[in-house]
Protein backbone atom coordinates (compact mmCIF):
# COMPACT_ATOMS: atom_id res chain seq x y z
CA UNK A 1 147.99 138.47 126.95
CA UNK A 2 145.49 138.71 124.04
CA UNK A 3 143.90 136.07 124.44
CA UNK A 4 143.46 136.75 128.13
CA UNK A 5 142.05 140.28 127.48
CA UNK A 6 139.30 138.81 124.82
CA UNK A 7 138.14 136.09 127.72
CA UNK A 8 138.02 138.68 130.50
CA UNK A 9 136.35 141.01 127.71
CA UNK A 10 133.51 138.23 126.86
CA UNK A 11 133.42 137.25 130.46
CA UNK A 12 132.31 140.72 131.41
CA UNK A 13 130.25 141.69 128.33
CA UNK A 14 128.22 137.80 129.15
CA UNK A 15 127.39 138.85 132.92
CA UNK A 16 126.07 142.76 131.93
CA UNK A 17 123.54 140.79 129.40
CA UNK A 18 122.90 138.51 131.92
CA UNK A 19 121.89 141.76 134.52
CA UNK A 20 120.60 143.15 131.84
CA UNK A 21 118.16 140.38 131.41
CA UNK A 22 117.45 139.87 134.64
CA UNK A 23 116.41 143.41 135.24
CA UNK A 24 114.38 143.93 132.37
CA UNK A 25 112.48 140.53 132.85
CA UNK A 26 111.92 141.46 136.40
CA UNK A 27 110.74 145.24 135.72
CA UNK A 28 108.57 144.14 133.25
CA UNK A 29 106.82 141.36 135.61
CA UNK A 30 106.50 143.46 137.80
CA UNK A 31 104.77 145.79 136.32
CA UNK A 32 102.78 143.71 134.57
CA UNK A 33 101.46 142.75 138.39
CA UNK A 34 100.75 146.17 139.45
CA UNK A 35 98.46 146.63 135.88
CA UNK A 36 96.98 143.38 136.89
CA UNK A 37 96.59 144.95 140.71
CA UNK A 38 94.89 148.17 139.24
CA UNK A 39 92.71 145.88 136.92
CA UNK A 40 91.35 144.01 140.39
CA UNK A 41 91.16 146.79 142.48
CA UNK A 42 89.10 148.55 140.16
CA UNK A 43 86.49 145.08 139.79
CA UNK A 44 86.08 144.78 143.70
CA UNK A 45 84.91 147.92 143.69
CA UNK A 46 81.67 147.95 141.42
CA UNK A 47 79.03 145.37 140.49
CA UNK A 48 79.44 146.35 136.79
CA UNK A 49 82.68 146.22 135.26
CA UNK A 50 82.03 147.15 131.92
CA UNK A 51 83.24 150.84 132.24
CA UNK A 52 85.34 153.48 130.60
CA UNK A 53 87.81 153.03 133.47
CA UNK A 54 88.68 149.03 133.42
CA UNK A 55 88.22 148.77 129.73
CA UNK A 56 90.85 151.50 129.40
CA UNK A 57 93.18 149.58 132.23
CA UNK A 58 92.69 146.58 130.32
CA UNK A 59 92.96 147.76 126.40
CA UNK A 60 96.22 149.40 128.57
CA UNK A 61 97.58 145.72 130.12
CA UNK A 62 97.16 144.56 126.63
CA UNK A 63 99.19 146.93 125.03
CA UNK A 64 101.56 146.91 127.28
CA UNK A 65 101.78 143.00 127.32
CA UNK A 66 102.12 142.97 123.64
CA UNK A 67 104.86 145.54 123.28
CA UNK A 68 106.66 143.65 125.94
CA UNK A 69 106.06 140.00 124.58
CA UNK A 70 108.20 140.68 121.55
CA UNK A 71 111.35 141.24 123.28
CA UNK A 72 110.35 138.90 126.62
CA UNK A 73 110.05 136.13 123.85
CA UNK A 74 113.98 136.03 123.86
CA UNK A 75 114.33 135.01 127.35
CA UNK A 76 111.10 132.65 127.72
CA UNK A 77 109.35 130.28 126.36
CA UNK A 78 107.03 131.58 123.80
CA UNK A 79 104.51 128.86 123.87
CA UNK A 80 103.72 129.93 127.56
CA UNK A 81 104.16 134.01 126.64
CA UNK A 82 100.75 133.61 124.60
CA UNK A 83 99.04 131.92 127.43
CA UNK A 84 99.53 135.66 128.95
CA UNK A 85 98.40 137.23 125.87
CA UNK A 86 95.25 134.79 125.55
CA UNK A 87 94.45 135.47 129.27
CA UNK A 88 94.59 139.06 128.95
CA UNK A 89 92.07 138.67 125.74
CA UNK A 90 89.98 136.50 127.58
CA UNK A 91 89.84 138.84 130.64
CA UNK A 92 88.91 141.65 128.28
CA UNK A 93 85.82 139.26 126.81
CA UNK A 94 84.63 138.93 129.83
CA UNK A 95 84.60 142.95 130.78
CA UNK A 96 82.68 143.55 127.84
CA UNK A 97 80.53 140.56 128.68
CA UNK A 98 80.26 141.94 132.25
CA UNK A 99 81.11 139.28 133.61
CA UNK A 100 82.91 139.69 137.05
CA UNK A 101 83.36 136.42 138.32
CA UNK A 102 84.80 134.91 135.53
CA UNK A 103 86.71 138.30 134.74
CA UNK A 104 88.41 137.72 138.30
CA UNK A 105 89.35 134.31 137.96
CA UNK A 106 91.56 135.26 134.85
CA UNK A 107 93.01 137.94 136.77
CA UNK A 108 93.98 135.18 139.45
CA UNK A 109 95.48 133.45 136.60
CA UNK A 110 97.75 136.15 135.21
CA UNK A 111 98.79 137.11 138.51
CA UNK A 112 99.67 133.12 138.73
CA UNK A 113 102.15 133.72 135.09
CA UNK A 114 103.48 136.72 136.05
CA UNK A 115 104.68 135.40 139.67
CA UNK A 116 105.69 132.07 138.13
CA UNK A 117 107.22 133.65 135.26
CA UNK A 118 109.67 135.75 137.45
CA UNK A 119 110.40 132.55 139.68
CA UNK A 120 111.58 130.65 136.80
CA UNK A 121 113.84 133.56 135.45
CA UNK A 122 115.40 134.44 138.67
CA UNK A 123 119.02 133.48 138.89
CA UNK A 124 120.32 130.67 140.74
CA UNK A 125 122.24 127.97 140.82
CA UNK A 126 119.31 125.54 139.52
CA UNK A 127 118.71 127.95 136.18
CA UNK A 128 122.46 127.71 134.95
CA UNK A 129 122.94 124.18 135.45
C-alpha cells in the first residue's frame, strides 16, 4: 500500500509542476506579446521614436524579459532565450538611433520568439515523446 501511495503521490506532485509550467511559460509569453504590442503601437504612431514614452516601454520589455529569463531558462533552451534578450537590446539601439524601420523589423522578430516559443512549450503528444 506504501508503495502505491508514494507513486500516486509523485504521479500527482509531477502533473501540478507540469501545469505549473505550462501556465507560467504561457503567462509570461504572453505578456511578453502584449509589451511587444504596446512597443508597436506606440512606433506606428509617430515618425520619431526616440521618446520618453517607447524608451520607457522598452527599458520596461527589457526588464521584464530579464527578470523572466532566469527562471524561463529552466524550461527552454537557453541558447535561444538570449536571442530574445539580444533582440530586445537591439530594438532599444535602434530607438535611440531613431531608427523606425529597422526598430520594427526586430519587433516582427520578437513577436516571431515569443509565438514560436509558446508553440514549442505547449503540451502535446509530440513534446512528451
Amino acid at each position: 500500500m506504501k508503495k502505491i501511495f508514494w507513486v500516486i503521490l509523485i504521479t500527482v506532485l509531477m502533473f501540478t509542476v507540469l501545469i505549473w509550467e505550462q501556465i507560467f511559460v504561457d503567462n509570461t509569453l504572453d505578456v511578453l506579446a502584449q509589451k511587444i504590442e504596446n512597443i508597436e503601437t506606440e512606433i506606428s504612431v509617430v515618425e520619431n521614436i526616440n521618446t520618453e514614452k517607447i524608451i520607457g516601454l522598452s527599458v520596461d520589455l527589457d526588464e521584464f524579459w530579464t527578470k523572466k529569463e532566469r527562471i524561463l531558462c529552466l524550461f527552454i533552451n537557453h541558447n535561444d532565450l538570449s536571442k530574445v534578450g539580444e533582440q530586445i537590446k537591439r530594438m532599444r539601439n535602434y530607438i535611440e538611433q531613431d531608427d523606425k524601420e529597422e526598430c520594427e523589423t526586430e519587433l516582427d522578430v520578437l513577436k516571431f520568439y515569443a509565438e514560436s516559443y509558446k508553440h514549442v512549450m505547449e503540451i502535446n503528444i509530440q513534446n512528451l515523446l
